[in-house]
Protein backbone atom coordinates (compact mmCIF):
# COMPACT_ATOMS: atom_id res chain seq x y z
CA UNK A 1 -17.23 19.51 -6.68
CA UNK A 2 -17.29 22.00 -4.08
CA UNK A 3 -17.91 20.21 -1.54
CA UNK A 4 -14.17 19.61 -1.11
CA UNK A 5 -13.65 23.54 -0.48
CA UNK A 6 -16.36 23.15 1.54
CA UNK A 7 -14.93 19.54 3.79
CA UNK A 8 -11.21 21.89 3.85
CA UNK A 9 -12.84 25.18 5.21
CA UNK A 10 -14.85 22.92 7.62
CA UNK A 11 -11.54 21.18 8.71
CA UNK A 12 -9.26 24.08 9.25
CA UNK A 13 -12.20 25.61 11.60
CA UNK A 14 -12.73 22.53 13.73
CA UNK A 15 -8.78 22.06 13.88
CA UNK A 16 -8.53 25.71 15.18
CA UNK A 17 -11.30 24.99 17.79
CA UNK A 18 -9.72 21.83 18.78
CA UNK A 19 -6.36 23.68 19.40
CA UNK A 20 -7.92 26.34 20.90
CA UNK A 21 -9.66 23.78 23.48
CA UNK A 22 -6.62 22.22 24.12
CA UNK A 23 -7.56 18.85 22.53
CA UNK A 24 -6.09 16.06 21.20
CA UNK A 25 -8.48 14.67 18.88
CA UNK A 26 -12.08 15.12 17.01
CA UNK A 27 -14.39 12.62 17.90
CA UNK A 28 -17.41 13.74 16.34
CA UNK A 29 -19.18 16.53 13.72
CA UNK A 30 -22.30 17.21 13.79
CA UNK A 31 -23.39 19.58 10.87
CA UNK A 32 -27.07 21.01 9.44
CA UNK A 33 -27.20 21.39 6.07
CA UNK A 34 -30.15 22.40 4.53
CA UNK A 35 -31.92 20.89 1.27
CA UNK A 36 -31.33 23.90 -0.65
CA UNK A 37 -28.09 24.48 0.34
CA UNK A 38 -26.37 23.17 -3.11
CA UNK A 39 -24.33 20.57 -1.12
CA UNK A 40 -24.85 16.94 -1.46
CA UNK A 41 -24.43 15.27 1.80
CA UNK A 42 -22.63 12.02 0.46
CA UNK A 43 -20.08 13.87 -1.73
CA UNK A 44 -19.35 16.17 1.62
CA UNK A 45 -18.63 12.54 3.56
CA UNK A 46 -16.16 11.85 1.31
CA UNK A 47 -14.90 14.84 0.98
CA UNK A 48 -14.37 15.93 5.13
CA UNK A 49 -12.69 12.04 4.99
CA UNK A 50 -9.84 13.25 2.66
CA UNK A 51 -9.39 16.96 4.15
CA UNK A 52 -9.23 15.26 7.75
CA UNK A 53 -6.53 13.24 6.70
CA UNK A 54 -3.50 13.97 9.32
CA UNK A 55 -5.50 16.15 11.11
CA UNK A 56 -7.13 16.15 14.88
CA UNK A 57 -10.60 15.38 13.08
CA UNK A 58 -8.94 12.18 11.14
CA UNK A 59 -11.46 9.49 11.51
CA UNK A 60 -13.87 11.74 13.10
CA UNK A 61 -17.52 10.49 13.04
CA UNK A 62 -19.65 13.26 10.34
CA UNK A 63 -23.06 13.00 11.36
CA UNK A 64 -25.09 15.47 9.24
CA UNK A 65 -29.04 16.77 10.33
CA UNK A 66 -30.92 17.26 6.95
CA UNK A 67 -33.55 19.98 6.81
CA UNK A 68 -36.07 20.96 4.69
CA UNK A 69 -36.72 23.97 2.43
CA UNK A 70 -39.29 26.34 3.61
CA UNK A 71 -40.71 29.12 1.90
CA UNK A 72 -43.90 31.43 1.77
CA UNK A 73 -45.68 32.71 -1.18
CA UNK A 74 -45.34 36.14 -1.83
CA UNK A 75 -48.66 36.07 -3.92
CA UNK A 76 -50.84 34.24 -1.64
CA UNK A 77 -49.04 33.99 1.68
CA UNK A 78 -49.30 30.10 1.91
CA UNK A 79 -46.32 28.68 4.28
CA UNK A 80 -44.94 25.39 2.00
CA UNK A 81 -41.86 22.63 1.93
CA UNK A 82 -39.63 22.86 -1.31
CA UNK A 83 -37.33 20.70 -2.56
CA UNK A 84 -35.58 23.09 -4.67
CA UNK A 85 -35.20 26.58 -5.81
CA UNK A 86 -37.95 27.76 -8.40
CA UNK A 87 -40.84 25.45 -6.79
CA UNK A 88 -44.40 26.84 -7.10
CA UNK A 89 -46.55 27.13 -4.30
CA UNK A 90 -48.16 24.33 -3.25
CA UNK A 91 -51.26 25.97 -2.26
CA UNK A 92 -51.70 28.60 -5.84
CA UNK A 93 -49.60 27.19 -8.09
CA UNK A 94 -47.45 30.63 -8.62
CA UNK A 95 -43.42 30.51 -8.86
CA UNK A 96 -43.53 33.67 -6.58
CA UNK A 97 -42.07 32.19 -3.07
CA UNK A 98 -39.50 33.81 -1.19
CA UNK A 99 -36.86 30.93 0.52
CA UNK A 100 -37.08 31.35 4.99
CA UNK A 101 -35.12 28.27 5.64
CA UNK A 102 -33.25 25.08 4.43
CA UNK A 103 -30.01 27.10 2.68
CA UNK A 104 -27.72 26.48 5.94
CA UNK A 105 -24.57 24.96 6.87
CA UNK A 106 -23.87 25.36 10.11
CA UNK A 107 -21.54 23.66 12.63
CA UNK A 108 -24.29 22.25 15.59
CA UNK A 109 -21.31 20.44 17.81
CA UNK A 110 -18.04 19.16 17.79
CA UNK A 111 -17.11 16.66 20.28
CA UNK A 112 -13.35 16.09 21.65
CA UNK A 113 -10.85 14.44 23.79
């Protein structure tokens, strides 16, 4: 379960921002974390709920954007949506497509007070 190294890492950086800001608590998260990105959103819930613990971001609302995989064929040059690594093209068929978007984890926001 990596998502828990992933919830701590996420933590620590929103606590240092926080700090850094001068705040005194984390209100609110907002992450976008891609379909191919090898994290499941429920399992990182729980997870940024037990590394927030006695932190700034305890009880902090985690509201996470999904977005889809994109990719383009490197045979044909179709643009198509994938819902996980090794698709074929949806347009030829081929297992030839080269990934453009939907492996990221980024922070968006992070509200305080």
């Amino acid at each position: 379960m990596h998502e828990l190294a992933v919830a701590q890492r996420l933590v620590a950086m929103i606590v240092e921002e926080a700090v850094r800001s001068q705040a005194h608590k984390i209100e609110r998260v907002r992450l976008r974390l891609g379909h191919l990105s090898h994290v499941e959103p429920s399992s990182l819930e729980l997870s940024f709920a037990a590394a927030s613990r006695g932190t700034l971001a305890d009880g902090a609302e985690l509201q996470i954007e999904r977005t889809s995989g994109a990719a383009r064929c490197l045979l044909c040059g179709a643009q198509t949506v994938v819902a996980r690594h090794g698709a074929a093209c949806s347009a030829c068929g081929e297992c030839a497509l080269l990934v453009e978007g939907g492996e990221e984890l980024r922070l968006v926001s992070l509200e305080v007070s």
